[in-house]
N, C-alpha and C. Protein backbone atom coordinates (compact mmCIF):
# COMPACT_ATOMS: atom_id res chain seq x y z
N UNK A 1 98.42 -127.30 135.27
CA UNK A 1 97.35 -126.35 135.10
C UNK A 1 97.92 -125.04 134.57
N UNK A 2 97.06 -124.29 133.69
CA UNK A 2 98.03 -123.16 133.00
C UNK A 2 97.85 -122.01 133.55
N UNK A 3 98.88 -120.80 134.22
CA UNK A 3 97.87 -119.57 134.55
C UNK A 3 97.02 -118.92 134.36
N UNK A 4 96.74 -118.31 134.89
CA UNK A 4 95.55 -116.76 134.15
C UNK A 4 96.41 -115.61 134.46
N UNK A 5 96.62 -114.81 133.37
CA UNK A 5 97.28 -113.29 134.32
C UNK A 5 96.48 -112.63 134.61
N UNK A 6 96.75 -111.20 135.65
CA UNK A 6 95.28 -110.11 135.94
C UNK A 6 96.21 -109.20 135.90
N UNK A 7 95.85 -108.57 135.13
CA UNK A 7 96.10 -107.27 134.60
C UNK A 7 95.40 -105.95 134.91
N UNK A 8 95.19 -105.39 135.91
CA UNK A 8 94.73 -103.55 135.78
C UNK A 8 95.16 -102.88 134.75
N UNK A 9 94.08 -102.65 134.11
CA UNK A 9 94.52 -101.18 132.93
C UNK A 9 93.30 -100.26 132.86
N UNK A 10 94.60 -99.28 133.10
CA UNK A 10 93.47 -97.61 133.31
C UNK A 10 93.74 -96.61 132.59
N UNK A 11 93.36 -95.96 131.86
CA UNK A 11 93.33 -94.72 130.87
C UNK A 11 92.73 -94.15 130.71
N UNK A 12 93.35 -92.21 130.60
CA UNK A 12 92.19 -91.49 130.31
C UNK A 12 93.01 -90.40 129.48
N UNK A 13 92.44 -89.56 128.35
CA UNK A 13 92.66 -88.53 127.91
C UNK A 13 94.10 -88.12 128.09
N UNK A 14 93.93 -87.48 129.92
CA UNK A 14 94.78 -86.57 130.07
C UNK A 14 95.11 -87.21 131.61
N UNK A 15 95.45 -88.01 131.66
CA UNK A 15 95.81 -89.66 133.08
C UNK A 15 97.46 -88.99 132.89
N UNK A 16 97.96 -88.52 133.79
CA UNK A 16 99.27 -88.60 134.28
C UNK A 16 99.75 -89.90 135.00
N UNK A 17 100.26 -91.22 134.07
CA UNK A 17 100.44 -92.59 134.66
C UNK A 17 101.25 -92.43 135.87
N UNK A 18 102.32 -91.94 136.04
CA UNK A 18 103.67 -91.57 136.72
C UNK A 18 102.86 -91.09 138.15
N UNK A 19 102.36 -89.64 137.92
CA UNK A 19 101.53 -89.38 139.12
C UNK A 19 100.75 -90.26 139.80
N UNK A 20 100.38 -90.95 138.93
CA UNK A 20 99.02 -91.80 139.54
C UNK A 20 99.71 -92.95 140.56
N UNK A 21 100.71 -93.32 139.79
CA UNK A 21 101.41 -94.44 140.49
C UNK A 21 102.18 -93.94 141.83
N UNK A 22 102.53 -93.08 141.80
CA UNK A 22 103.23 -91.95 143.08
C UNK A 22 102.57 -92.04 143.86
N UNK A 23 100.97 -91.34 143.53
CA UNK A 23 100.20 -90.97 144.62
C UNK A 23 99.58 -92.45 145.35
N UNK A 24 99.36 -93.42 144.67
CA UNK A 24 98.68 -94.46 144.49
C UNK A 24 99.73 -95.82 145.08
N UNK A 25 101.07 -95.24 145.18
CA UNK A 25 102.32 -96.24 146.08
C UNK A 25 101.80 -97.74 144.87
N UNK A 26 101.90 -97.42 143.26
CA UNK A 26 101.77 -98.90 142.49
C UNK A 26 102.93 -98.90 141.31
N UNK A 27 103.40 -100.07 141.42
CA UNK A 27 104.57 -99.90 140.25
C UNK A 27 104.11 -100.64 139.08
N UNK A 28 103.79 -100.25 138.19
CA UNK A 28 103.16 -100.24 136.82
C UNK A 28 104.11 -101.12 135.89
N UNK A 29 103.77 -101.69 135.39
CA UNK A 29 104.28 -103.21 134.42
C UNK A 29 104.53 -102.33 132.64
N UNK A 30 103.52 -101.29 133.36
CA UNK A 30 103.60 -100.61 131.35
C UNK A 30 103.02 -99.04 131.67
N UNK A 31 103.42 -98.08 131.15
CA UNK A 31 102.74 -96.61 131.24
C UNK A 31 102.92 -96.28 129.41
N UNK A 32 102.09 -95.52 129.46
CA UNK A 32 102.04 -94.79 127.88
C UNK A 32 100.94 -93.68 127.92
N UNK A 33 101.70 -92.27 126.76
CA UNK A 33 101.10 -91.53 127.13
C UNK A 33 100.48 -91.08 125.78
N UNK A 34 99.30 -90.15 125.68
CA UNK A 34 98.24 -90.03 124.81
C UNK A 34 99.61 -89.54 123.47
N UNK A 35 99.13 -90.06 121.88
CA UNK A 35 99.99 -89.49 121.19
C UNK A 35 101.44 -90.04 120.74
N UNK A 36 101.76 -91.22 122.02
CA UNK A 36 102.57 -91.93 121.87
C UNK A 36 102.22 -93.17 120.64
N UNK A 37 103.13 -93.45 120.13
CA UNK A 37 103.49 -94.63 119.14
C UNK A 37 103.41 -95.79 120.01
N UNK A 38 102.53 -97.33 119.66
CA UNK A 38 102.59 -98.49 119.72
C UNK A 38 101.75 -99.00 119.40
N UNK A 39 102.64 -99.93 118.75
CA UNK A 39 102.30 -101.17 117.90
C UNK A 39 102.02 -100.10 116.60
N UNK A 40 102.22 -99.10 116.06
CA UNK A 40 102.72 -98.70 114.87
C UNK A 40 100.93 -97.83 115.18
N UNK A 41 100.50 -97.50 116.41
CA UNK A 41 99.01 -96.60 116.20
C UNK A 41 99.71 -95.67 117.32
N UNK A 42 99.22 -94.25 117.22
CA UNK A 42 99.01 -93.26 117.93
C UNK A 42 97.78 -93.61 119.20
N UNK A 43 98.30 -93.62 120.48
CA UNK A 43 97.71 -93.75 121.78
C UNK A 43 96.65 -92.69 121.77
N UNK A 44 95.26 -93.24 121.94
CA UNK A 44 94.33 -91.82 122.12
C UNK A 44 93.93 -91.49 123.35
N UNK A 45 94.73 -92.23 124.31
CA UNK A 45 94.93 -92.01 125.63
C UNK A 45 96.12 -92.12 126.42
N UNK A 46 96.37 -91.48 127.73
CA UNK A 46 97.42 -92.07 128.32
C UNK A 46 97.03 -93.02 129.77
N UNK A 47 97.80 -93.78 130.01
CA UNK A 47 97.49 -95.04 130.71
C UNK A 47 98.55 -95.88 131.55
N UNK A 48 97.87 -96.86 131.92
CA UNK A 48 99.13 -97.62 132.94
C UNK A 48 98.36 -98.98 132.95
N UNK A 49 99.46 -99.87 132.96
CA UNK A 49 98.84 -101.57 133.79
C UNK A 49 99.36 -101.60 134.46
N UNK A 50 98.51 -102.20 135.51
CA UNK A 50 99.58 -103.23 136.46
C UNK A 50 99.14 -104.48 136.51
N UNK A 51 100.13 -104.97 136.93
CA UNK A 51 100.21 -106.89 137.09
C UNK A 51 99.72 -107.19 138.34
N UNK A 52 98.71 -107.72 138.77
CA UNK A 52 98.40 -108.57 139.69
C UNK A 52 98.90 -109.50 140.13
N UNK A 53 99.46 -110.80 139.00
CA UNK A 53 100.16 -111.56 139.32
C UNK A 53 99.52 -112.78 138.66
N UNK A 54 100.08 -113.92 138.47
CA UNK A 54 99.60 -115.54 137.83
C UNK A 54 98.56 -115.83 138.74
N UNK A 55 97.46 -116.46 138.70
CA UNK A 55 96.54 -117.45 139.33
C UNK A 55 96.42 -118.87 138.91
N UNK A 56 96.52 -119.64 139.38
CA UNK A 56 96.76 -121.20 138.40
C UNK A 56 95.20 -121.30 139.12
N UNK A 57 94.16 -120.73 139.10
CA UNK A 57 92.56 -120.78 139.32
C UNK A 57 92.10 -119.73 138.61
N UNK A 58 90.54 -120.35 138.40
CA UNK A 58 89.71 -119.17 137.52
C UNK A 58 89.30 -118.50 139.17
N UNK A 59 89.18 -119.38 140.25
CA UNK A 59 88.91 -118.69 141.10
C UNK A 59 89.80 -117.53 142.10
N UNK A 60 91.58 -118.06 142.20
CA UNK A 60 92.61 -116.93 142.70
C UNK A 60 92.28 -115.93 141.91
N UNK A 61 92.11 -115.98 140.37
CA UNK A 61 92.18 -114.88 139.71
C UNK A 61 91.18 -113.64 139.98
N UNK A 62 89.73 -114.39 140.15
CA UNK A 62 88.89 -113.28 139.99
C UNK A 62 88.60 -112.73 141.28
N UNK A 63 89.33 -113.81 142.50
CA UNK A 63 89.79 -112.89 144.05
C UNK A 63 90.42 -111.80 144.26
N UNK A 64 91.84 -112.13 143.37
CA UNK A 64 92.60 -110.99 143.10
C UNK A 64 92.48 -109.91 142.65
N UNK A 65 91.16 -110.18 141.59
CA UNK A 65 90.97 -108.81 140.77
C UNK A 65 89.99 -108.01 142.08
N UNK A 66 88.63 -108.59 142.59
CA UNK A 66 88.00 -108.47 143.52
C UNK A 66 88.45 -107.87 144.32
N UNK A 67 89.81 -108.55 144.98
CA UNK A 67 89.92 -108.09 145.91
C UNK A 67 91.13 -106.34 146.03
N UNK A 68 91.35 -106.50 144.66
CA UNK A 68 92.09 -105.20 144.37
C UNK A 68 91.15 -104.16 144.22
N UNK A 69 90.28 -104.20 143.20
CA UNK A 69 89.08 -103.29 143.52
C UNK A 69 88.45 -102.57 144.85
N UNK A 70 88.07 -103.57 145.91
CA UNK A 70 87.27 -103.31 147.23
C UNK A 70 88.59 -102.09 148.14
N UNK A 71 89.75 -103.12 147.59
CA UNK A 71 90.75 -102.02 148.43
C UNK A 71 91.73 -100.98 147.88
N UNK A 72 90.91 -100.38 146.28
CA UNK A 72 91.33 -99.40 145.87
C UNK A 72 90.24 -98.25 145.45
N UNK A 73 89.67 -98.14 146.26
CA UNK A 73 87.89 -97.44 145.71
C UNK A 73 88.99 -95.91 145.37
N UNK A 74 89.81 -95.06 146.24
CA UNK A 74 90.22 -93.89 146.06
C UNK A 74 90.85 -93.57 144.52
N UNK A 75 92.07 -94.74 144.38
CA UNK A 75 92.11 -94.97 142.86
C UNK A 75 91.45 -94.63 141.59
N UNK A 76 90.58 -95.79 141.95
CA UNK A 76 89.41 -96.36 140.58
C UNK A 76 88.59 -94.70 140.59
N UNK A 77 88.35 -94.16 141.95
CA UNK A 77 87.99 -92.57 141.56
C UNK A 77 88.61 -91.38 141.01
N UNK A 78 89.61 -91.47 141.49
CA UNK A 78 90.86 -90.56 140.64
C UNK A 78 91.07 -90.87 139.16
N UNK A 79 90.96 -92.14 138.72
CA UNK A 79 91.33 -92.06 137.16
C UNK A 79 89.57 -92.11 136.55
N UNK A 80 88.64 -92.48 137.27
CA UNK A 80 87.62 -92.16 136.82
C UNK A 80 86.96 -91.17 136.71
N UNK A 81 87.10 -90.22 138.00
CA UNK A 81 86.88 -88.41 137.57
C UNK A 81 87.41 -87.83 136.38
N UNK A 82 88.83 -88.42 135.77
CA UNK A 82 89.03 -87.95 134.78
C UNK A 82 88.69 -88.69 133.53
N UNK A 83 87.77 -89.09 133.45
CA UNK A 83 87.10 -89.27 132.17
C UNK A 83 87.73 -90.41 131.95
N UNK A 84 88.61 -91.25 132.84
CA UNK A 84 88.80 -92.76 132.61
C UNK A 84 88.19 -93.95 132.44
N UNK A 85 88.99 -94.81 132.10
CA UNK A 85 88.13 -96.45 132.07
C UNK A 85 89.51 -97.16 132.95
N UNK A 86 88.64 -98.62 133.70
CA UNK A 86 89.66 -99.38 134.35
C UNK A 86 88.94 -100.62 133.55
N UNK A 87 89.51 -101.08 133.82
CA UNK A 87 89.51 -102.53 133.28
C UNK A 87 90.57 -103.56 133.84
N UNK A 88 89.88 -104.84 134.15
CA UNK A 88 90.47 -105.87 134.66
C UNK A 88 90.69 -106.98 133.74
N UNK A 89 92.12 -107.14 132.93
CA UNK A 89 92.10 -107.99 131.85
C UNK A 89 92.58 -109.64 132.11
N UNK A 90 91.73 -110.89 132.68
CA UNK A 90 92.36 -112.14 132.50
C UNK A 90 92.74 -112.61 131.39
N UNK A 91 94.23 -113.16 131.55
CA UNK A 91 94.74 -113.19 130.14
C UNK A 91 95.06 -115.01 130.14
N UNK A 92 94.11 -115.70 129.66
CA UNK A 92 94.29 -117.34 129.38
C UNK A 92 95.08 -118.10 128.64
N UNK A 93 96.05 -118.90 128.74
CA UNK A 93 96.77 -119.34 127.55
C UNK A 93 96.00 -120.11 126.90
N UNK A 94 95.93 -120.37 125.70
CA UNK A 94 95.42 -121.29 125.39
C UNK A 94 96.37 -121.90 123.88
N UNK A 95 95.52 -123.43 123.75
CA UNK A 95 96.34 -124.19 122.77
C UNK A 95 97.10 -125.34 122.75
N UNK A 96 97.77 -125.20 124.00
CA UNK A 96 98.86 -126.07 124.44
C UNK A 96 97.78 -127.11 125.27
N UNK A 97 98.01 -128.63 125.03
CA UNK A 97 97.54 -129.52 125.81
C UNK A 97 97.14 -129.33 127.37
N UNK A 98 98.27 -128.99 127.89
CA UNK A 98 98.04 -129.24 129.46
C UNK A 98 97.06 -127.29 129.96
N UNK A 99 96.49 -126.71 128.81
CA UNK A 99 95.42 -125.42 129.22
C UNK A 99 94.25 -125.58 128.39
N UNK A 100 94.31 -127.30 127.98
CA UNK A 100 93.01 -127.49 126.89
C UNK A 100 91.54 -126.92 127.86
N UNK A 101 91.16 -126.14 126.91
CA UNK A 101 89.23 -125.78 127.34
C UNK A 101 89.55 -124.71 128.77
N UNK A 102 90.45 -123.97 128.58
CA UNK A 102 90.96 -122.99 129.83
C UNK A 102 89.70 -121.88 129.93
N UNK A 103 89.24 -122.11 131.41
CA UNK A 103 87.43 -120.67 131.28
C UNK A 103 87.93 -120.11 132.74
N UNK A 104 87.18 -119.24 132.64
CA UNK A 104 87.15 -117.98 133.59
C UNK A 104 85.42 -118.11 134.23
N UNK A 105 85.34 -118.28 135.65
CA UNK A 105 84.46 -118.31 136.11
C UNK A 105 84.20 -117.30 137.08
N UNK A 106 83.23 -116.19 136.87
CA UNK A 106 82.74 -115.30 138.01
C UNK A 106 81.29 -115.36 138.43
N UNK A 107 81.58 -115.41 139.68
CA UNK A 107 79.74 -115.12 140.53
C UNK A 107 78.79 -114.09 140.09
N UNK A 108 77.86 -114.13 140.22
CA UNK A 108 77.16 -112.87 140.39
C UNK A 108 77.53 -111.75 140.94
N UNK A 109 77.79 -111.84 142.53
CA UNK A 109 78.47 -111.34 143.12
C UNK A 109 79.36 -110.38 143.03
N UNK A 110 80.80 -111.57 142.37
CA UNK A 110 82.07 -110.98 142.06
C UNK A 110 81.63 -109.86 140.77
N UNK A 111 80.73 -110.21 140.05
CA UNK A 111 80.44 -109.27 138.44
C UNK A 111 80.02 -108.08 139.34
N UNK A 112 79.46 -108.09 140.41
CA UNK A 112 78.47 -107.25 141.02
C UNK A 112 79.48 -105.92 141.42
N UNK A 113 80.65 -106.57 142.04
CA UNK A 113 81.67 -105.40 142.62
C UNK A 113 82.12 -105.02 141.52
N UNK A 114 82.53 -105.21 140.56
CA UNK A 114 83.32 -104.80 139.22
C UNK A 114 82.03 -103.82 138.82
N UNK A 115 81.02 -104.23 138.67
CA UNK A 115 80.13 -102.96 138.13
C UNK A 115 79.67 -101.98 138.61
N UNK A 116 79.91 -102.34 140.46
CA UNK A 116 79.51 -100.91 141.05
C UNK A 116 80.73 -100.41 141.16
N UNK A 117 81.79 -100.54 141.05
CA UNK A 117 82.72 -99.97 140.58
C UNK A 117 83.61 -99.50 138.98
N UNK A 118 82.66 -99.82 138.42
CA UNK A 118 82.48 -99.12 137.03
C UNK A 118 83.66 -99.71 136.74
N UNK A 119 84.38 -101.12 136.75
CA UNK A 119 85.35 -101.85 136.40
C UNK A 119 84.65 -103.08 134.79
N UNK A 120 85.38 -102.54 133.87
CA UNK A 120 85.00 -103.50 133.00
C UNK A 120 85.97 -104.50 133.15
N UNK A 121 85.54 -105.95 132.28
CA UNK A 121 85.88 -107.67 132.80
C UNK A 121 86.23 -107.59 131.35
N UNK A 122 87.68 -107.74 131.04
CA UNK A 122 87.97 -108.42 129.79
C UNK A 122 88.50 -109.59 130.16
N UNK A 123 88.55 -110.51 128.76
CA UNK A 123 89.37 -111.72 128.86
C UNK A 123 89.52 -111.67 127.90
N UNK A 124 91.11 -112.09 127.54
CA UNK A 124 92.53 -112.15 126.36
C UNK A 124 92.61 -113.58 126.19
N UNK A 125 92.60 -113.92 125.35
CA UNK A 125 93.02 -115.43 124.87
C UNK A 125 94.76 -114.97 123.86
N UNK A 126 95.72 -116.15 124.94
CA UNK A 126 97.06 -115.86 124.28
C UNK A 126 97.22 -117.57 123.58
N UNK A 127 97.65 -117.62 122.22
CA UNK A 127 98.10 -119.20 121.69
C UNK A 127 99.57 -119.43 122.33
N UNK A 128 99.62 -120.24 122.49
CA UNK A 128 100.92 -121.27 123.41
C UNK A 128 100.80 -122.15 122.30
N UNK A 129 102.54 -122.49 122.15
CA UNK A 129 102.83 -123.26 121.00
C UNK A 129 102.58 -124.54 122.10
N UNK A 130 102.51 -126.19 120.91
CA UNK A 130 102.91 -126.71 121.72
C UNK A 130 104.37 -127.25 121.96
């Protein structure tokens, strides 16, 4: 069965990643700051991910994200007072035989906490050779 990754990514304007992660006790997989160079574009924000971790379920995954949300409300307010966005990115392999027809399944419910918490739901499709 192939993973899903979950990814937190939060950015805003003027998001001090470093601070955030300090105050917030989270060690960040990636930080970048507004103005910075990548992938050959100027950042029009500064930001941070963090890794959640693999889910070999559509369902661990969207627990994990769930359940990071419910127990970070102080967070998701701090980068959202400042004119931030969070976002929860599942990232699917796809291509390779053994992740043929790979989906992401959320409840009502689960969509329900992500939106009262002003959390947008992406999903990344990555190609895997075979």
């Amino acid at each position: 069965m192939a993973e899903i990754s979950v990814v937190v990514r939060m950015s805003a304007p003027n998001l001090d990643p470093e601070k955030i992660a300090i105050e917030h006790d989270l060690t960040p997989t990636a930080t970048w700051r507004r103005g910075e160079m990548r992938r050959g574009v100027a950042c029009e924000a500064s930001g941070l991910n963090l890794s959640l971790g693999e889910a070999l379920s559509s369902e661990a995954a969207v627990s994990a994200a769930t359940t990071f949300v419910r127990r970070n409300p102080s967070l998701l307010s701090d980068v959202q007072a400042q004119a931030g966005t969070i976002q929860i990115d599942f990232g699917l392999m796809v291509g390779a035989e053994q992740s043929y027809a790979p989906s992401l399944i959320c409840t009502p419910e689960e969509l329900t906490t992500l939106a009262k918490a002003s959390v947008s739901l992406v999903v990344s499709a990555y190609p895997v050779a075979e």
